[in-house]
Protein backbone atom coordinates (compact mmCIF):
# COMPACT_ATOMS: atom_id res chain seq x y z
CA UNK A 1 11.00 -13.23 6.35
CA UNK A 2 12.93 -15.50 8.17
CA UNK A 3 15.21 -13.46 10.42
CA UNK A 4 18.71 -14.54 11.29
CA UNK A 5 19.49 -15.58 14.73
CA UNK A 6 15.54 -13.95 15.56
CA UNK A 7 12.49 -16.65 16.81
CA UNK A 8 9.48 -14.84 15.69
CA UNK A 9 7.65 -13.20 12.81
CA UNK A 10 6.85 -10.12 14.21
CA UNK A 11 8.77 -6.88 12.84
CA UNK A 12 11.06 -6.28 16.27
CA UNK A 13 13.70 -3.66 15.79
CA UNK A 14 15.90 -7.11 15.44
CA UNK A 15 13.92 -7.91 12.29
CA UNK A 16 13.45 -4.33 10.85
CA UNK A 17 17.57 -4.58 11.36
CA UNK A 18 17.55 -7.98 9.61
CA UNK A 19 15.53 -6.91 6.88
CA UNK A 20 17.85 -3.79 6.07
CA UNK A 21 20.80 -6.13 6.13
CA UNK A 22 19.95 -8.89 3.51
CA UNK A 23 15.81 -8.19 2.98
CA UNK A 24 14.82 -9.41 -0.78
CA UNK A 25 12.34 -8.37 -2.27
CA UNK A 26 9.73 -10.45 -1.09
CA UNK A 27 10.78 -9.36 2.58
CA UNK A 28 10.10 -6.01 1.58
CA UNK A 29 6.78 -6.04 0.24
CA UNK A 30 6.03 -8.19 3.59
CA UNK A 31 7.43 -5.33 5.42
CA UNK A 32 5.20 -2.48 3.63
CA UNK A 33 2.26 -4.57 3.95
CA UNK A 34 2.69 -4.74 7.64
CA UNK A 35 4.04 -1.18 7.68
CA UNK A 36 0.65 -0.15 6.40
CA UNK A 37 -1.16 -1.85 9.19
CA UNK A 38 0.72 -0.83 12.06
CA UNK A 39 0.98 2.15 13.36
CA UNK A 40 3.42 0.95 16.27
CA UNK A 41 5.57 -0.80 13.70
CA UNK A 42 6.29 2.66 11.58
CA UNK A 43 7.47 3.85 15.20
CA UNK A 44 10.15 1.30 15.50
CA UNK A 45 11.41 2.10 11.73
CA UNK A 46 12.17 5.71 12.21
CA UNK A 47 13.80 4.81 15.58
CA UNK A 48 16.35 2.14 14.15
CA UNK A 49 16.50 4.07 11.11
CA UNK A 50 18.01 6.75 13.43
CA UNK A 51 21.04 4.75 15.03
CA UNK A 52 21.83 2.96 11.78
CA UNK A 53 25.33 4.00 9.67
CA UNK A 54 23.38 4.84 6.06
CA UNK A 55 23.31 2.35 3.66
CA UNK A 56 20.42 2.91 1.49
CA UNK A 57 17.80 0.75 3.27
CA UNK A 58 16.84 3.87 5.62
CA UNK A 59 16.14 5.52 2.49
CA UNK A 60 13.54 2.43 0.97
CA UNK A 61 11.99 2.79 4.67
CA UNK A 62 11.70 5.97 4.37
CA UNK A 63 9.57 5.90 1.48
CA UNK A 64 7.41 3.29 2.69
CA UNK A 65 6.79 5.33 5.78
CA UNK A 66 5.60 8.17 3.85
CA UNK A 67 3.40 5.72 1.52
CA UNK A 68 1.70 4.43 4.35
């Protein structure tokens, strides 16, 4: 995914943001895939996931997380 206003590929709390924001569909089977590799990265999700207003994309991560 490429991340607004973000140099890199990696899933930083920036991108995990970006992806929640305006993530298609592609983005978000690029996220599980990675989500089921990393350990660290499923980390990260829960803690942005906790500061975040609700808008329904806590809810997609949250069933990834618990796929993974």
């Amino acid at each position: 995914m490429m991340h607004r206003h973000i140099i890199t590929s990696k899933w930083t709390p920036m991108a995990i943001e970006s992806l929640f924001d305006r993530g298609a569909l592609q983005d978000w089977r690029e996220f599980a895939a990675a989500l089921k590799a990393d350990e660290d990265l499923a980390e990260q999700v829960r803690k942005v996931c906790q500061y975040r207003a609700p808008d329904g994309a806590e809810r997609i991560a949250e069933a990834l997380l618990q796929a993974s």
